[in-house]
PDB file of N, CA and C in Angstrom:
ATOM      1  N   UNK A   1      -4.918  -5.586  -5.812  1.00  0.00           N
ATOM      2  CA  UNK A   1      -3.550  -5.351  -5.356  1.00  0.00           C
ATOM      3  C   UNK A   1      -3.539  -4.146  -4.422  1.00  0.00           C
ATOM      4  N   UNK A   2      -2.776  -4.322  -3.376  1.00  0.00           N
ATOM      5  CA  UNK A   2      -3.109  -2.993  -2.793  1.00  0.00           C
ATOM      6  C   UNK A   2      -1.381  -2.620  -2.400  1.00  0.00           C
ATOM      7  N   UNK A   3      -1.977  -1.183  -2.173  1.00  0.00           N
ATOM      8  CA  UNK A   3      -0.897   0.187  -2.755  1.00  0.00           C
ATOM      9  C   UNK A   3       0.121  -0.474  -1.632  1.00  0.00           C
ATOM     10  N   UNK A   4       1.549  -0.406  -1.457  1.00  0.00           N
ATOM     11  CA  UNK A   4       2.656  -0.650  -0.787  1.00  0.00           C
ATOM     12  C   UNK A   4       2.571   0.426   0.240  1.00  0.00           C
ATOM     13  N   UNK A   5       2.752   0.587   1.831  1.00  0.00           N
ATOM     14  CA  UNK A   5       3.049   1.573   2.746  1.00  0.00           C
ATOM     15  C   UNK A   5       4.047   1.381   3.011  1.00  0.00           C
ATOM     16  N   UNK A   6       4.866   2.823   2.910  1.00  0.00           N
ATOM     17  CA  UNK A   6       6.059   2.473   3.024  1.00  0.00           C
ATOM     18  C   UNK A   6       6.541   3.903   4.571  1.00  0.00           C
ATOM     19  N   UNK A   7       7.807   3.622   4.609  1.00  0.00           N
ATOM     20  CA  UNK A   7       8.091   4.448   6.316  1.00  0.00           C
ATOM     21  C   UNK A   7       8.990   5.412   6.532  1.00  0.00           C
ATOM     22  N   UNK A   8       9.291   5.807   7.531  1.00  0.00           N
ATOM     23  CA  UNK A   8      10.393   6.911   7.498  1.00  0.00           C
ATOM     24  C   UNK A   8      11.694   6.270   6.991  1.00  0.00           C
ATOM     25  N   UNK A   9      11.766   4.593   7.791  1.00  0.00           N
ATOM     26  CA  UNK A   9      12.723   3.665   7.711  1.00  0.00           C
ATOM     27  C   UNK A   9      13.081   3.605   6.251  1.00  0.00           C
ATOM     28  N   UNK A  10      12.339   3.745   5.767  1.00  0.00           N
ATOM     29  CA  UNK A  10      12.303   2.975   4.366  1.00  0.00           C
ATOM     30  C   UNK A  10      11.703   3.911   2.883  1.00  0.00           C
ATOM     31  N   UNK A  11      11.866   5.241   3.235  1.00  0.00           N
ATOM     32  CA  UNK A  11      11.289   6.021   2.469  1.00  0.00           C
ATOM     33  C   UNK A  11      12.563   6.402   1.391  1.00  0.00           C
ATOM     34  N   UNK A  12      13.744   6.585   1.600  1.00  0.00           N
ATOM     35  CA  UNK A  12      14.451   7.052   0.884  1.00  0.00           C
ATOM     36  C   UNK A  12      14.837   5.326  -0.114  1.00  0.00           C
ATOM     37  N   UNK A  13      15.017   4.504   0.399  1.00  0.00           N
ATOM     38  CA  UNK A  13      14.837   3.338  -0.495  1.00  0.00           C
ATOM     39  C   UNK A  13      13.822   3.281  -1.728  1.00  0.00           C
ATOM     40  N   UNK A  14      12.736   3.056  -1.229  1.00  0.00           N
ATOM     41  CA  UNK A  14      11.386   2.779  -1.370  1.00  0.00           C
ATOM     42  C   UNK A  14      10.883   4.186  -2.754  1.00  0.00           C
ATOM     43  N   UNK A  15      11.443   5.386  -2.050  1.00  0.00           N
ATOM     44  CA  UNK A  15      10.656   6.539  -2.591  1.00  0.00           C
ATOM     45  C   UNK A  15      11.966   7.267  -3.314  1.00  0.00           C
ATOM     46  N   UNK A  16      12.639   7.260  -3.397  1.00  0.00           N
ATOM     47  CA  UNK A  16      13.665   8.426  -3.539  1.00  0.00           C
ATOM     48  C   UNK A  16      15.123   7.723  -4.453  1.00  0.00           C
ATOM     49  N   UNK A  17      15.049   6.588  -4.390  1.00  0.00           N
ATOM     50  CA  UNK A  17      16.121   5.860  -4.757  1.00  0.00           C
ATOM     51  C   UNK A  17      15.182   5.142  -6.051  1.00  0.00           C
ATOM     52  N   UNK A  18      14.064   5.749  -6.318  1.00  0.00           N
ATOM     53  CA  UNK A  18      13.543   4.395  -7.314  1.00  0.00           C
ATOM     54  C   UNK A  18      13.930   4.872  -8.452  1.00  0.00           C
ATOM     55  N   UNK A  19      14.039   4.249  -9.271  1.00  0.00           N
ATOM     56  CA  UNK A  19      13.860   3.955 -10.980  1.00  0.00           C
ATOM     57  C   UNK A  19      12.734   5.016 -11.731  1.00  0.00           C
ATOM     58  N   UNK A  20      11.586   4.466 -11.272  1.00  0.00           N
ATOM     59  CA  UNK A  20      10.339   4.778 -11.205  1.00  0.00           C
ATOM     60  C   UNK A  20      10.040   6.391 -11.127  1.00  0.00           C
ATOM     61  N   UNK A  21       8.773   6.628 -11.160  1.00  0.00           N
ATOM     62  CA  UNK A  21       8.357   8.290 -10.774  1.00  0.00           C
ATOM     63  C   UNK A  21       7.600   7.463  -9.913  1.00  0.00           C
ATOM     64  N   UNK A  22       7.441   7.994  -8.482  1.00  0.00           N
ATOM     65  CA  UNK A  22       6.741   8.064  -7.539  1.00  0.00           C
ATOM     66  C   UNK A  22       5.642   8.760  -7.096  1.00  0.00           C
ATOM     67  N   UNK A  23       4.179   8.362  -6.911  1.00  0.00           N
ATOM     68  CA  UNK A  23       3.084   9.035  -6.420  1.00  0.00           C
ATOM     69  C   UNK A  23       3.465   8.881  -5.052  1.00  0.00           C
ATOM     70  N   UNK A  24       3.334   9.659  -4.503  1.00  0.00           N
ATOM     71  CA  UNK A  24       2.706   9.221  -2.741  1.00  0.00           C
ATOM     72  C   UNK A  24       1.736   9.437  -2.374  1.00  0.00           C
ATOM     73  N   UNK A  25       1.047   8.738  -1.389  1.00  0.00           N
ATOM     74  CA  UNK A  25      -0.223   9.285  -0.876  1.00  0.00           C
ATOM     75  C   UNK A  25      -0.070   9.187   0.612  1.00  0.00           C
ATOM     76  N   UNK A  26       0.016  10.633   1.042  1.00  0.00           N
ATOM     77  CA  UNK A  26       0.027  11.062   2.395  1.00  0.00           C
ATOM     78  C   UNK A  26      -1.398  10.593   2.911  1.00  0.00           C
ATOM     79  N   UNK A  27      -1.653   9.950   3.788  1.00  0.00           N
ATOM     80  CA  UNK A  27      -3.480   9.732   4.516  1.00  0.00           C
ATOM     81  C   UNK A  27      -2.564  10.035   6.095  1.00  0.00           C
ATOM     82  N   UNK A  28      -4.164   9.366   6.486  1.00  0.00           N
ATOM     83  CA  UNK A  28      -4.661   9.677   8.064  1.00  0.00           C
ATOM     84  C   UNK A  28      -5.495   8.400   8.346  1.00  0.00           C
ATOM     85  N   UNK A  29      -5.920   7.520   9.224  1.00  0.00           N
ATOM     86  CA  UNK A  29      -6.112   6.471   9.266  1.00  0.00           C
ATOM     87  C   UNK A  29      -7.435   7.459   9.989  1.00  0.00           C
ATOM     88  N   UNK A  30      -7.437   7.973  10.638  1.00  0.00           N
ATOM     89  CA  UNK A  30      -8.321   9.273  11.638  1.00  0.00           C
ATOM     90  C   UNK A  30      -9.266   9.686  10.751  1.00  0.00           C
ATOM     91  N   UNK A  31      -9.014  10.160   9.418  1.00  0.00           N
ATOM     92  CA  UNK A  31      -8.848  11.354   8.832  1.00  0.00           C
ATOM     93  C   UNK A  31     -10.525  10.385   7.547  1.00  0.00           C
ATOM     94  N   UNK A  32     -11.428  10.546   7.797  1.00  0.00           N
ATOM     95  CA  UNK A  32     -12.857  10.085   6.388  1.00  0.00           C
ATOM     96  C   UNK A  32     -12.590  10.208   5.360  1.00  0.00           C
ATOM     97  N   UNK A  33     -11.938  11.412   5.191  1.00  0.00           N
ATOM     98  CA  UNK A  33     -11.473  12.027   3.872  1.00  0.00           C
ATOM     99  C   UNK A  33     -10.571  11.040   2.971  1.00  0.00           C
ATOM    100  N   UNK A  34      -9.727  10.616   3.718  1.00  0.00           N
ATOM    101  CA  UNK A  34      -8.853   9.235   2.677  1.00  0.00           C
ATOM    102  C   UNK A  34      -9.588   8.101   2.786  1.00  0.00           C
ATOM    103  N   UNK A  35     -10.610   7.769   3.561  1.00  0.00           N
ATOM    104  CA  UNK A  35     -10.620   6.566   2.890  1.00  0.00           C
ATOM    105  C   UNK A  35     -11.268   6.231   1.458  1.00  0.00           C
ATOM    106  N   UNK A  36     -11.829   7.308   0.784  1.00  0.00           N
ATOM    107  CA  UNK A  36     -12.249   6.759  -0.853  1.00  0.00           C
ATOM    108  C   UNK A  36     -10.836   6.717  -1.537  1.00  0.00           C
ATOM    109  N   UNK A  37      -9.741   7.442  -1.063  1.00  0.00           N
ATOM    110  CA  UNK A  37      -8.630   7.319  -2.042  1.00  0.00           C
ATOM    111  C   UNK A  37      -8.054   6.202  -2.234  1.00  0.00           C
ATOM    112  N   UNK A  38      -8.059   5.360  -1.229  1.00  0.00           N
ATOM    113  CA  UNK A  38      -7.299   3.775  -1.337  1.00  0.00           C
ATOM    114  C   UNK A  38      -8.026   3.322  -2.844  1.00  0.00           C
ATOM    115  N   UNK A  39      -9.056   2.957  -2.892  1.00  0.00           N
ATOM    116  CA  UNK A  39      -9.255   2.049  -4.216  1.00  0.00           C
ATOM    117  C   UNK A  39      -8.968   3.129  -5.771  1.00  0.00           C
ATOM    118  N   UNK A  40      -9.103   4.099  -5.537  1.00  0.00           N
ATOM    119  CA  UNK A  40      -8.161   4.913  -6.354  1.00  0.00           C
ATOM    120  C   UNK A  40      -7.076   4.518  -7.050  1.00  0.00           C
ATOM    121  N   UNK A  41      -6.464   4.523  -6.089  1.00  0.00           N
ATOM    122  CA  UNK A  41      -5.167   4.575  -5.885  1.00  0.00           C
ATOM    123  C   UNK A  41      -4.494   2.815  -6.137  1.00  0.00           C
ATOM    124  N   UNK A  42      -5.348   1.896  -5.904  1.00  0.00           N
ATOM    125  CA  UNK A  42      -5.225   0.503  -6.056  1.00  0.00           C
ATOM    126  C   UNK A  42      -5.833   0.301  -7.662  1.00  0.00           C
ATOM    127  N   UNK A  43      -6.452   1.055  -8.149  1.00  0.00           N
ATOM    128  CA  UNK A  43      -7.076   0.879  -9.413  1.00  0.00           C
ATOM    129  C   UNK A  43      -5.854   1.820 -10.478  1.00  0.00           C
ATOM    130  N   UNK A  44      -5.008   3.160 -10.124  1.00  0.00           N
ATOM    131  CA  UNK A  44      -4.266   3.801 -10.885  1.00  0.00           C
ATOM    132  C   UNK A  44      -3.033   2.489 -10.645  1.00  0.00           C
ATOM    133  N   UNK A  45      -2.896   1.709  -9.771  1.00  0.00           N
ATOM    134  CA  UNK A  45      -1.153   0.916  -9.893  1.00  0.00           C
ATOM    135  C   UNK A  45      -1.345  -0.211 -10.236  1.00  0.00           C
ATOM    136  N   UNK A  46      -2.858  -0.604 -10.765  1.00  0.00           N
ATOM    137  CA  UNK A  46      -3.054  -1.694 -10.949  1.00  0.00           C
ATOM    138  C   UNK A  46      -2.988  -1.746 -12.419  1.00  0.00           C
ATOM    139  N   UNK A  47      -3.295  -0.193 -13.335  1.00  0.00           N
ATOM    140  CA  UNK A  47      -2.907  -0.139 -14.877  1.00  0.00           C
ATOM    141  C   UNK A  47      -1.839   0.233 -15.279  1.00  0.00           C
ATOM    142  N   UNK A  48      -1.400   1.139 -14.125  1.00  0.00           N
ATOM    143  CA  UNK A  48      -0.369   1.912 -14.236  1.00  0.00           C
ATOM    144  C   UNK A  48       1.257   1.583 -13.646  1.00  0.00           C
ATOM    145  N   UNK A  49       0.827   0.566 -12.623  1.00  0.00           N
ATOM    146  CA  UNK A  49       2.441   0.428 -11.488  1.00  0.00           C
ATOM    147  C   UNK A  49       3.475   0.376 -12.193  1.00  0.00           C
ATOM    148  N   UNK A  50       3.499  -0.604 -13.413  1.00  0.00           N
ATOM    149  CA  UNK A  50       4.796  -1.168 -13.999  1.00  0.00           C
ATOM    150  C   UNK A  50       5.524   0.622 -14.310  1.00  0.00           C
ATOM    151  N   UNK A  51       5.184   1.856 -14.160  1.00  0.00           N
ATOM    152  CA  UNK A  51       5.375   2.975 -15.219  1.00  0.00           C
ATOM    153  C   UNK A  51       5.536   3.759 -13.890  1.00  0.00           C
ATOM    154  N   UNK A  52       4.519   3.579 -12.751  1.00  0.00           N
ATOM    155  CA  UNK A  52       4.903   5.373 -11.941  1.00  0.00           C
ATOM    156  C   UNK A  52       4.632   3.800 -10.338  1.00  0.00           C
ATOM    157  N   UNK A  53       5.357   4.000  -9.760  1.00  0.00           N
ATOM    158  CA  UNK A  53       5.259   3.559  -8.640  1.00  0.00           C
ATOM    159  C   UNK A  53       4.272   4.040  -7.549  1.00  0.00           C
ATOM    160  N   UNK A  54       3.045   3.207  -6.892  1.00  0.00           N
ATOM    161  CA  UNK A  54       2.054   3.963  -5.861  1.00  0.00           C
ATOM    162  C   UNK A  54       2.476   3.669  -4.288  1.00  0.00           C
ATOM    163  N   UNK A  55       3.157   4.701  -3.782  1.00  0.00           N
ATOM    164  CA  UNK A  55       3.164   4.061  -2.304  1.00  0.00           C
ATOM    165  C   UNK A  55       1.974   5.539  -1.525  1.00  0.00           C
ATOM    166  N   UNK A  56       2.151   4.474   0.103  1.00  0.00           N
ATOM    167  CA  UNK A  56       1.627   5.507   1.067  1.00  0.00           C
ATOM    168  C   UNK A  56       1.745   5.104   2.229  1.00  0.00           C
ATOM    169  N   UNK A  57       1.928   6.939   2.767  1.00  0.00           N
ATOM    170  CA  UNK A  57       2.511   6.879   4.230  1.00  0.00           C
ATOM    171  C   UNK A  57       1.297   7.474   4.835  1.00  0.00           C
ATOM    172  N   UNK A  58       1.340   6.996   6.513  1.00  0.00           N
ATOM    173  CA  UNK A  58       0.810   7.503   7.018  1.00  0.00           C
ATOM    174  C   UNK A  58       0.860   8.386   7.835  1.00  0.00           C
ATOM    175  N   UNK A  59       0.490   9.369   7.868  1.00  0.00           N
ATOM    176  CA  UNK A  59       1.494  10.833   8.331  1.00  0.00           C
ATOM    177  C   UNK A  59       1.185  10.458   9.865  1.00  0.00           C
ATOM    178  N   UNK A  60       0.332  10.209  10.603  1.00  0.00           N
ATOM    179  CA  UNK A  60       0.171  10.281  12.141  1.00  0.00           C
ATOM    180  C   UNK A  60       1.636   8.676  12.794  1.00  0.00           C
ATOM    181  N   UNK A  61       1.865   7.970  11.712  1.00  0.00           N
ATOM    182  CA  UNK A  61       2.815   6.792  12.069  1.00  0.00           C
ATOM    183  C   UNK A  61       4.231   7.298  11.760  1.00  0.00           C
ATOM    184  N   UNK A  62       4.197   8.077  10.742  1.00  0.00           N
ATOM    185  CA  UNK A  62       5.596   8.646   9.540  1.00  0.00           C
ATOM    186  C   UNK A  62       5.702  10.160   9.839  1.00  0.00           C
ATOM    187  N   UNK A  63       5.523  10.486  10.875  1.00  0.00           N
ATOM    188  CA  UNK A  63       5.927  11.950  11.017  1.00  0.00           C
ATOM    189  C   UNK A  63       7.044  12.426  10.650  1.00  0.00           C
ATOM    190  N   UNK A  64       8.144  11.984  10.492  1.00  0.00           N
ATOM    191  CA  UNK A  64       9.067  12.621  10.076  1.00  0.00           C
ATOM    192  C   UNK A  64       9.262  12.281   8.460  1.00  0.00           C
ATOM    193  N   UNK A  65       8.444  11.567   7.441  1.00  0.00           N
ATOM    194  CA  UNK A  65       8.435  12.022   6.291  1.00  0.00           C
ATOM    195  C   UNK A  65       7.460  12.724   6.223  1.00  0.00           C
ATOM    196  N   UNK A  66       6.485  13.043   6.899  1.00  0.00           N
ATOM    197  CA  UNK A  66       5.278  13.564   6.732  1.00  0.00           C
ATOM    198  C   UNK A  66       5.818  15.395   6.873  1.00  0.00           C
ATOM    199  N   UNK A  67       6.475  15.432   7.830  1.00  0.00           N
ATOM    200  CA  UNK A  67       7.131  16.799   8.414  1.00  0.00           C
ATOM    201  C   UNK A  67       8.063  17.480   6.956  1.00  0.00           C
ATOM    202  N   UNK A  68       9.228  16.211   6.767  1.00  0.00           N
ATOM    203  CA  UNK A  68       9.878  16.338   5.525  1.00  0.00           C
ATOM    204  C   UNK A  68       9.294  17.260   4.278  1.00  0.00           C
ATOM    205  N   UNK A  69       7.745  16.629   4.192  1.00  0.00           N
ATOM    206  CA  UNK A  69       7.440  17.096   2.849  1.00  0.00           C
ATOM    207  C   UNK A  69       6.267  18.200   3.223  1.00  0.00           C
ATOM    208  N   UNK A  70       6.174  18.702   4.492  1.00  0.00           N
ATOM    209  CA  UNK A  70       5.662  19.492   4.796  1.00  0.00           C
ATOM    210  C   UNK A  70       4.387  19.156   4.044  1.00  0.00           C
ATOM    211  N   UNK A  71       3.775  18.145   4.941  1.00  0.00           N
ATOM    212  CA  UNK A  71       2.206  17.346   4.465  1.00  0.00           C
ATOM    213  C   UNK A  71       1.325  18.485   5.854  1.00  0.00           C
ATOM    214  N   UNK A  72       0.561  19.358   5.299  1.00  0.00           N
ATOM    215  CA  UNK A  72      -0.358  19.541   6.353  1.00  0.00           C
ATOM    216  C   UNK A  72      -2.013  19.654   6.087  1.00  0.00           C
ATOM    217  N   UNK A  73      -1.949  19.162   5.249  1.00  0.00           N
ATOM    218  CA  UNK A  73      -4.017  18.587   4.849  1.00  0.00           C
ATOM    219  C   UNK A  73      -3.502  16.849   4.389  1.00  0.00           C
ATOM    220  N   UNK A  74      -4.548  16.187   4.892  1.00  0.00           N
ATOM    221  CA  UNK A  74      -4.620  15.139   3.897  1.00  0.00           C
ATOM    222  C   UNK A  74      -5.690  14.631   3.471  1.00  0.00           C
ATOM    223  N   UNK A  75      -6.004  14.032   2.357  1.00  0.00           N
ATOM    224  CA  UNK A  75      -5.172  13.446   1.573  1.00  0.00           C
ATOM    225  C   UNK A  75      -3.835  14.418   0.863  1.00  0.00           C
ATOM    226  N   UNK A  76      -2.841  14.151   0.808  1.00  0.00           N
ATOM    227  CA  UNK A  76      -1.685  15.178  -0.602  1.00  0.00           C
ATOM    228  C   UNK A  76      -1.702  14.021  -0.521  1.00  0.00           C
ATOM    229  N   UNK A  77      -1.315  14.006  -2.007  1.00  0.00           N
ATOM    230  CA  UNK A  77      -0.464  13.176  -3.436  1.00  0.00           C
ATOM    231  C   UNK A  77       0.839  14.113  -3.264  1.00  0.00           C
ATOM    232  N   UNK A  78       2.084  13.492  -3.738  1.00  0.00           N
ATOM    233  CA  UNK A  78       3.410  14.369  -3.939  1.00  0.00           C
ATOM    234  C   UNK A  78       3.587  13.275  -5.502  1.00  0.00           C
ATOM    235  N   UNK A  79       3.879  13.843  -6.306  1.00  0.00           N
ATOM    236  CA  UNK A  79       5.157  13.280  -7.343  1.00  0.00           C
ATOM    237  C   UNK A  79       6.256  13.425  -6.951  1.00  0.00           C
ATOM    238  N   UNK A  80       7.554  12.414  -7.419  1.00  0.00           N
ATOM    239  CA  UNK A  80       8.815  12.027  -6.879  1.00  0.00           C
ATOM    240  C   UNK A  80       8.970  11.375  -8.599  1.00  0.00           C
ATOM    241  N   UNK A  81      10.326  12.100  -8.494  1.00  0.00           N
ATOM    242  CA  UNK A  81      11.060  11.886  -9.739  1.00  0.00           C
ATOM    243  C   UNK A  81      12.440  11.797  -9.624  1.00  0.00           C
ATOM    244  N   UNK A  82      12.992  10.757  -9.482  1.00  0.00           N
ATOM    245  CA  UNK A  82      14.195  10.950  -9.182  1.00  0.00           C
ATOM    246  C   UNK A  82      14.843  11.708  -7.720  1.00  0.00           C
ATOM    247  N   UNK A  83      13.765  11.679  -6.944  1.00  0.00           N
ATOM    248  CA  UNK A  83      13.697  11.931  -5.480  1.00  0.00           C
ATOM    249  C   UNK A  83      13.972  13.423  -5.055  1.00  0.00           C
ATOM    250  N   UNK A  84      13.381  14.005  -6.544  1.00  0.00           N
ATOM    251  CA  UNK A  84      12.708  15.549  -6.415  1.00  0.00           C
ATOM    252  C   UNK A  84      11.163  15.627  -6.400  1.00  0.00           C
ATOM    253  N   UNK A  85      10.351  16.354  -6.108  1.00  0.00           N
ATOM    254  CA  UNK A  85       9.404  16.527  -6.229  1.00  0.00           C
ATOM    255  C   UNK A  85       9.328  17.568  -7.242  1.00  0.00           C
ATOM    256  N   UNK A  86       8.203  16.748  -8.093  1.00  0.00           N
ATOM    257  CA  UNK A  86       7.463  17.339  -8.877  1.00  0.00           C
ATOM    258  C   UNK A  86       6.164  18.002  -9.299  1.00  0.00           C
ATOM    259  N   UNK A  87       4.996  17.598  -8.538  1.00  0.00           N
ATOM    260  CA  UNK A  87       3.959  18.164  -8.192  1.00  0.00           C
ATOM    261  C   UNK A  87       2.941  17.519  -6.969  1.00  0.00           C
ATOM    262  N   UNK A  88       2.241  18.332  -6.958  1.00  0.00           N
ATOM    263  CA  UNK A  88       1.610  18.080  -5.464  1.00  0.00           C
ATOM    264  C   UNK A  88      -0.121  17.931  -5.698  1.00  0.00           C
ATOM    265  N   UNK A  89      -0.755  17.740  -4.783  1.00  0.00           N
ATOM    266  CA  UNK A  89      -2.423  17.545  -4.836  1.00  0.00           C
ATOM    267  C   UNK A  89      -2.999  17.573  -3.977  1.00  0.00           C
ATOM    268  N   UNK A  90      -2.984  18.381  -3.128  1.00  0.00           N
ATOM    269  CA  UNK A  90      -3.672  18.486  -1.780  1.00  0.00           C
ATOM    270  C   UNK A  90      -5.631  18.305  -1.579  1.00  0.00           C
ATOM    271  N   UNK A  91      -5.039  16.976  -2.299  1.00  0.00           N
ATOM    272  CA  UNK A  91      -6.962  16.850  -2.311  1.00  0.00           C
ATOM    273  C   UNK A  91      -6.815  15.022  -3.097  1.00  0.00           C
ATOM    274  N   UNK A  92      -8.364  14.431  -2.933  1.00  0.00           N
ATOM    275  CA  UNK A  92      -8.194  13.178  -3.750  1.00  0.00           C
ATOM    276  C   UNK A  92      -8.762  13.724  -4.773  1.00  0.00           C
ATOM    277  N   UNK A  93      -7.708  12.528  -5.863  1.00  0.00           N
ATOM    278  CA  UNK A  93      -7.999  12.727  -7.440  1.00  0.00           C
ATOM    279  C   UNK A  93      -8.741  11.597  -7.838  1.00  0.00           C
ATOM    280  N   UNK A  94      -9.629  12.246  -9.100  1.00  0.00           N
ATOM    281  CA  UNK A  94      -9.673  10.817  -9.477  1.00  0.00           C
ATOM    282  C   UNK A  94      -8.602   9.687 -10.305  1.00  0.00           C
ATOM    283  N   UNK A  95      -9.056   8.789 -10.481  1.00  0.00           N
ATOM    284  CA  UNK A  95      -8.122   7.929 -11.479  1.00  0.00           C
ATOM    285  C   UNK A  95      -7.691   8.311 -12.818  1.00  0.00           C
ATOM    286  N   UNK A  96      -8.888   8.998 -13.387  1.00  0.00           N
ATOM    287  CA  UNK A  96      -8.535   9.977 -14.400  1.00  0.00           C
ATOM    288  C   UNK A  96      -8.054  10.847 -14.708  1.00  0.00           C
ATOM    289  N   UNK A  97      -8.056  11.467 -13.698  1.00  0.00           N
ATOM    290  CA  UNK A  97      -7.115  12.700 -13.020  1.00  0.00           C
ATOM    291  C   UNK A  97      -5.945  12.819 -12.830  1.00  0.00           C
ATOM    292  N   UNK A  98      -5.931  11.772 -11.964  1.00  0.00           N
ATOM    293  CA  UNK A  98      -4.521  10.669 -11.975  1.00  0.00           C
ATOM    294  C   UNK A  98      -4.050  10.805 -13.299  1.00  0.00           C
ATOM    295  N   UNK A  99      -4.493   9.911 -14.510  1.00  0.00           N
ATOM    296  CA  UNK A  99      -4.315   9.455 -15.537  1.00  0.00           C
ATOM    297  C   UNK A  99      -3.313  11.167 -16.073  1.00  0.00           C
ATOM    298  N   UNK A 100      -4.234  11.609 -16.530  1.00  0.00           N
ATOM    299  CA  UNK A 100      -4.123  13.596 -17.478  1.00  0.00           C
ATOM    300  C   UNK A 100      -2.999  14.135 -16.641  1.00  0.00           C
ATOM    301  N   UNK A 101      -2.567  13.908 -15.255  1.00  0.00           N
ATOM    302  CA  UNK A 101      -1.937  14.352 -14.534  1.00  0.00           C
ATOM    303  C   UNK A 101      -0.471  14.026 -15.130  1.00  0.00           C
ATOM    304  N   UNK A 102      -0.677  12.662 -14.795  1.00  0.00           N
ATOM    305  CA  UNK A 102       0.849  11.760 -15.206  1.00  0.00           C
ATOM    306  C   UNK A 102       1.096  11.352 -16.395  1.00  0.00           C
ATOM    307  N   UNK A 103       0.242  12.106 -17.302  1.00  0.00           N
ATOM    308  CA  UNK A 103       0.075  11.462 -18.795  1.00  0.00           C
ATOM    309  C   UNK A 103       1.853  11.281 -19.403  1.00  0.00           C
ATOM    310  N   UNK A 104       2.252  12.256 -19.398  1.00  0.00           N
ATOM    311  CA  UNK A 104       3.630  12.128 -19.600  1.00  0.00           C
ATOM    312  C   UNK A 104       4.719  11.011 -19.356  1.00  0.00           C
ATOM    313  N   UNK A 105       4.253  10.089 -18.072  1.00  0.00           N
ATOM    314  CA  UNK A 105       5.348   9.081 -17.336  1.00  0.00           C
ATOM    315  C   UNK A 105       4.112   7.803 -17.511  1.00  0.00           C
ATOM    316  N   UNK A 106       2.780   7.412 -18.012  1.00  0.00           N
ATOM    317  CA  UNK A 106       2.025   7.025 -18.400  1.00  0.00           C
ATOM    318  C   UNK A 106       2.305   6.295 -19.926  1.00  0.00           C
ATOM    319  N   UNK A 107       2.526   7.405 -20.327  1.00  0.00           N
ATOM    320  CA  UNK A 107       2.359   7.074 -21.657  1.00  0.00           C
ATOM    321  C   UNK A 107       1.143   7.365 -22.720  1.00  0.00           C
TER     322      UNK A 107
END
């Protein structure tokens, strides 16, 4: 299953209006560094989606959510809770990491 990208268009829907707690994952299509995070990130929403929602933007396409959340390394992770932020990760995690991180909205 792979992670939903979602847009400036569509970020406050998508991210901010959800139900859900929201991961994001800020990348770079440019950027080496994200690409191990995709299957990550497809492996945390694939145990986890029904519980924390996985989207991702791409900051060089989504500049103005990217600007918004004042993304300036990537990979960041942001948590979104009710379309506050709750914590941040300016680095890739692992799935486990993931896991201990969000244990709380997990279960």
């Amino acid at each position: 299953m792979a992670v939903r990208s979602v847009y400036d268009a569509t970020f406050e829907k998508d991210a901010l209006r959800s139900a859900r707690p929201v991961l994001v994952a800020f990348w770079a299509r440019r950027m080496p560094s994200c690409a191990p995070l995709a299957p990550i990130l497809e492996a945390f929403d694939a145990e986890h989606g029904d519980k924390v929602a996985v989207v991702r933007v791409n900051v060089d396409a989504e500049f103005d959510t990217a600007t918004r959340y004042a993304v300036r390394t990537v990979p960041t992770l942001v948590l979104l809770v009710r379309g506050r932020e709750r914590a941040r990760w300016p680095s890739i995690r692992t799935k486990e990491e993931l896991e201990t991180d969000l244990a709380e909205f997990i279960g």
